[in-house]
C-alpha atoms as a PDB file:
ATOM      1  CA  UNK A   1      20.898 -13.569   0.171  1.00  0.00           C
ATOM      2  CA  UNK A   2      21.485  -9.907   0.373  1.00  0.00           C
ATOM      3  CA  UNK A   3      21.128  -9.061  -3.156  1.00  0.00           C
ATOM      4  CA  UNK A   4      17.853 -11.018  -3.144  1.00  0.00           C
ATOM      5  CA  UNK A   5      16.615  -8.846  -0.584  1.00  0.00           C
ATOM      6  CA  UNK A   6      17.719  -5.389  -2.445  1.00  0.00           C
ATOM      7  CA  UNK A   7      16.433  -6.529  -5.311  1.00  0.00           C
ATOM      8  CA  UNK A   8      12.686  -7.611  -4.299  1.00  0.00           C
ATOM      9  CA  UNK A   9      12.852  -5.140  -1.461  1.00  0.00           C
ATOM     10  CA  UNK A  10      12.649  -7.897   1.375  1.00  0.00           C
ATOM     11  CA  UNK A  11      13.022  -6.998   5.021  1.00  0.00           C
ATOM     12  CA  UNK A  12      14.072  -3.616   3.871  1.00  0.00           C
ATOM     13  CA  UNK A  13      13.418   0.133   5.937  1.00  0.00           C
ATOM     14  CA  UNK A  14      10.227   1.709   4.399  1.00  0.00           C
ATOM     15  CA  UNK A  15      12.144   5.404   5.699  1.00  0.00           C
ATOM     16  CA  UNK A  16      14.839   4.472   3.871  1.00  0.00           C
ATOM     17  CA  UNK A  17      12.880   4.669   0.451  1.00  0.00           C
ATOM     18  CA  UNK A  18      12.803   7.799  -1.359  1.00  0.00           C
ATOM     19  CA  UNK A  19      10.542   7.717  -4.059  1.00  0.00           C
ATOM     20  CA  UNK A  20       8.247   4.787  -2.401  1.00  0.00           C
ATOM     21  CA  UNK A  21       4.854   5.815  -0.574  1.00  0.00           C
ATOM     22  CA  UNK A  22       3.128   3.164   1.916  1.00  0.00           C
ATOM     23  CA  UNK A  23      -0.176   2.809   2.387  1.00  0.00           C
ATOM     24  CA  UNK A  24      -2.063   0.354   4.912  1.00  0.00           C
ATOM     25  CA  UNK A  25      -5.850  -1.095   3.406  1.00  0.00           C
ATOM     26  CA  UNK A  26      -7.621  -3.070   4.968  1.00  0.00           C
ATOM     27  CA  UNK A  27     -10.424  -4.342   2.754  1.00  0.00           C
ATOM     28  CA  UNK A  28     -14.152  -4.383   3.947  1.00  0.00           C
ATOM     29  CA  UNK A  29     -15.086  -7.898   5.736  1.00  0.00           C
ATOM     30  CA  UNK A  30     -11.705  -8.792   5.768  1.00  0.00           C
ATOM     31  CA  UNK A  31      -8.857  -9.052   8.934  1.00  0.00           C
ATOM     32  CA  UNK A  32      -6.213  -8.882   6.801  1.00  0.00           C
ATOM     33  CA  UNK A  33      -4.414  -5.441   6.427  1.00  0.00           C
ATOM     34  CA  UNK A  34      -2.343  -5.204   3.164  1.00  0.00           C
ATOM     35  CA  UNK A  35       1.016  -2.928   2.244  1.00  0.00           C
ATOM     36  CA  UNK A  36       0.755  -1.109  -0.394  1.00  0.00           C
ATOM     37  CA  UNK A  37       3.737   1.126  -1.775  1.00  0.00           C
ATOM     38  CA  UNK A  38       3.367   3.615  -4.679  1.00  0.00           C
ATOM     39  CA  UNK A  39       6.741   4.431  -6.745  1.00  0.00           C
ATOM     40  CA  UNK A  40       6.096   8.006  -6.708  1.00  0.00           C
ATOM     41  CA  UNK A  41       8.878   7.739 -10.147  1.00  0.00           C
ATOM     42  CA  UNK A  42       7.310   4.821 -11.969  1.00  0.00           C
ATOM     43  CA  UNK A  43       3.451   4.349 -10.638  1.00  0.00           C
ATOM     44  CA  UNK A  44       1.910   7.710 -11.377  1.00  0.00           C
ATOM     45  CA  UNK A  45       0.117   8.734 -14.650  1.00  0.00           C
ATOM     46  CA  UNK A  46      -0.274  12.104 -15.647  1.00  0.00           C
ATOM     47  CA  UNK A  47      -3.817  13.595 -14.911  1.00  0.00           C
ATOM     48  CA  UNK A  48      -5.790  15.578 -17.645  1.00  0.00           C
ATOM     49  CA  UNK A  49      -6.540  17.965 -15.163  1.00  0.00           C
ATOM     50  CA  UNK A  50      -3.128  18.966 -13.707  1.00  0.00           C
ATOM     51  CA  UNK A  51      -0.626  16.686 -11.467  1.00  0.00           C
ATOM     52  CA  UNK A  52      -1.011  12.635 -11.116  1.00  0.00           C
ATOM     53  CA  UNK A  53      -3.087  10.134  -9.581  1.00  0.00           C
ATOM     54  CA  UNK A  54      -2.923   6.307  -9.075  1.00  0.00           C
ATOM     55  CA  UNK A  55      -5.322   3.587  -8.865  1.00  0.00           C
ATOM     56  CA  UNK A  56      -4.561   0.413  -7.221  1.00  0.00           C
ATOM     57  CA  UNK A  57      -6.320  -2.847  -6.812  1.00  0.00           C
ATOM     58  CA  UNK A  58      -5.693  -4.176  -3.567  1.00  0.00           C
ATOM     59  CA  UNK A  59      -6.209  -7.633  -2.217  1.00  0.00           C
ATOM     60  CA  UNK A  60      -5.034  -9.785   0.305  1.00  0.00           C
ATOM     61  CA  UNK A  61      -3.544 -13.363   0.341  1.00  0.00           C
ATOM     62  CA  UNK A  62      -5.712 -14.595   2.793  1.00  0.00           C
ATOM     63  CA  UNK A  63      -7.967 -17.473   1.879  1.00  0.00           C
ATOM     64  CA  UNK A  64     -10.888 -16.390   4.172  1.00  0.00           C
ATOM     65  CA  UNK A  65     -10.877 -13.195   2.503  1.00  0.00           C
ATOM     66  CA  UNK A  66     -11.542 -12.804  -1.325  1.00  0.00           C
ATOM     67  CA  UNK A  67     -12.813  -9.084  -1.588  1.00  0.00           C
ATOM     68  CA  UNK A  68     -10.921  -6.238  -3.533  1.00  0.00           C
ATOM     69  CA  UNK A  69     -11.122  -2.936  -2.335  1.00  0.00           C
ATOM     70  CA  UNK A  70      -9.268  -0.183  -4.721  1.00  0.00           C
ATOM     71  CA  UNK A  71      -7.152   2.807  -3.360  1.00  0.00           C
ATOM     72  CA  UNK A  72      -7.250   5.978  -5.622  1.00  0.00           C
ATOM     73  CA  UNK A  73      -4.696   8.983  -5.318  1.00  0.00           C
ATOM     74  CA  UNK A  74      -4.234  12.036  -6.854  1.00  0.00           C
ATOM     75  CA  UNK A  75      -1.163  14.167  -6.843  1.00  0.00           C
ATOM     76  CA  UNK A  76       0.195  17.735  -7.585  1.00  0.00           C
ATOM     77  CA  UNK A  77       2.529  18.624 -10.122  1.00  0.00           C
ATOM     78  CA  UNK A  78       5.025  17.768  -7.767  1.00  0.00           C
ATOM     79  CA  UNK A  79       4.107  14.514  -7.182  1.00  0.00           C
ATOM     80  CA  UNK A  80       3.091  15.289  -3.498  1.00  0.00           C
ATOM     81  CA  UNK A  81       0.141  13.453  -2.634  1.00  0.00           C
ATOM     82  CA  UNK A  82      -3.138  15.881  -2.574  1.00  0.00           C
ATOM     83  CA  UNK A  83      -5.737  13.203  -1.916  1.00  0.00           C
ATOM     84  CA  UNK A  84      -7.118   8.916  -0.911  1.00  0.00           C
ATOM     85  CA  UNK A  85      -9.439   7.291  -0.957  1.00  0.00           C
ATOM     86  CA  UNK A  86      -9.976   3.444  -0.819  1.00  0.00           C
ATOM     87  CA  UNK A  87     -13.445   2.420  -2.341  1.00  0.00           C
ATOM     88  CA  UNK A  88     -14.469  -1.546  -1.139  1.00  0.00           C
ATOM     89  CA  UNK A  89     -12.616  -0.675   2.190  1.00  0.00           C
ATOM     90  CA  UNK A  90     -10.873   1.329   4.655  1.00  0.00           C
ATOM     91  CA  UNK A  91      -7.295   3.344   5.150  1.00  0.00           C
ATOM     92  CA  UNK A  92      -5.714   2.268   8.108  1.00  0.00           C
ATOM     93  CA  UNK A  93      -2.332   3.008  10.545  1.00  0.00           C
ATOM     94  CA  UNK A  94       1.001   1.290  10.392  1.00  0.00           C
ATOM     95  CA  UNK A  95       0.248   0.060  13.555  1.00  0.00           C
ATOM     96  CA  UNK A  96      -2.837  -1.727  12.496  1.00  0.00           C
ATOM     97  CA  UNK A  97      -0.727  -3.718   9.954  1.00  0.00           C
ATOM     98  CA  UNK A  98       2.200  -4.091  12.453  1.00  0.00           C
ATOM     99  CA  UNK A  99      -0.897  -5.483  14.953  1.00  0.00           C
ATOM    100  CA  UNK A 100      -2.305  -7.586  12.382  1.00  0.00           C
ATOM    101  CA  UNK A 101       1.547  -9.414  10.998  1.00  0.00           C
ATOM    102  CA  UNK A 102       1.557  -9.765  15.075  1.00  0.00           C
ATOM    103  CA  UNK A 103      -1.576 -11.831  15.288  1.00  0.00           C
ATOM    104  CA  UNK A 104      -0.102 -14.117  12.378  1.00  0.00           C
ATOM    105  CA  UNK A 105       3.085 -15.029  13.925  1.00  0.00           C
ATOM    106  CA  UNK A 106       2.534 -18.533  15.262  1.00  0.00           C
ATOM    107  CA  UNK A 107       2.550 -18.942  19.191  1.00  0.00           C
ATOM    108  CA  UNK A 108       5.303 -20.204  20.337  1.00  0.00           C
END
């Protein structure tokens, strides 16, 4: 069960990942805050301009919600992140996610 875990990154320590960045969006109209991680190694595409950016399509699983919002971000030539933005909805806190997986948990 272990190796399942390692390998599809299941119940795992977000610190403990080097090269992965999170990100917490929360699309617009929707409750439903969604975890986003960037492989700073494998997602990035080299910019014409200088450094790398990303673009990510992110929607939720939630039935009641159907919208897309998509987070954008650029990067320097050492793949430190410069810049977000999230177009269709907003950046949010790990806490807001944490508070939202809270509120899905049934009451028991």
């Amino acid at each position: 069960m272990d190796f399942f875990k390692k390998l599809f990154g299941g119940g795992g320590d977000s610190s403990a990942d080097k090269s992965g960045l999170y990100f917490y969006v929360q699309p617009k109209g929707c409750k439903e805050v969604v975890r986003v991680r960037i492989d700073r190694n494998n997602d990035l595409s080299q910019s014409d301009a200088g450094g790398y950016f990303v673009r990510k399509s992110v929607r939720g699983v939630d039935y009641k919600c159907n919208r897309t919002a998509e987070l954008e971000l650029t990067f320097d030539d050492q793949r430190r992140l410069q810049q977000s933005e999230v177009s269709g909805g907003a950046l949010v806190t790990e806490a807001d996610y944490q508070a939202w997986l809270a509120s899905q948990a049934p009451n028991v």
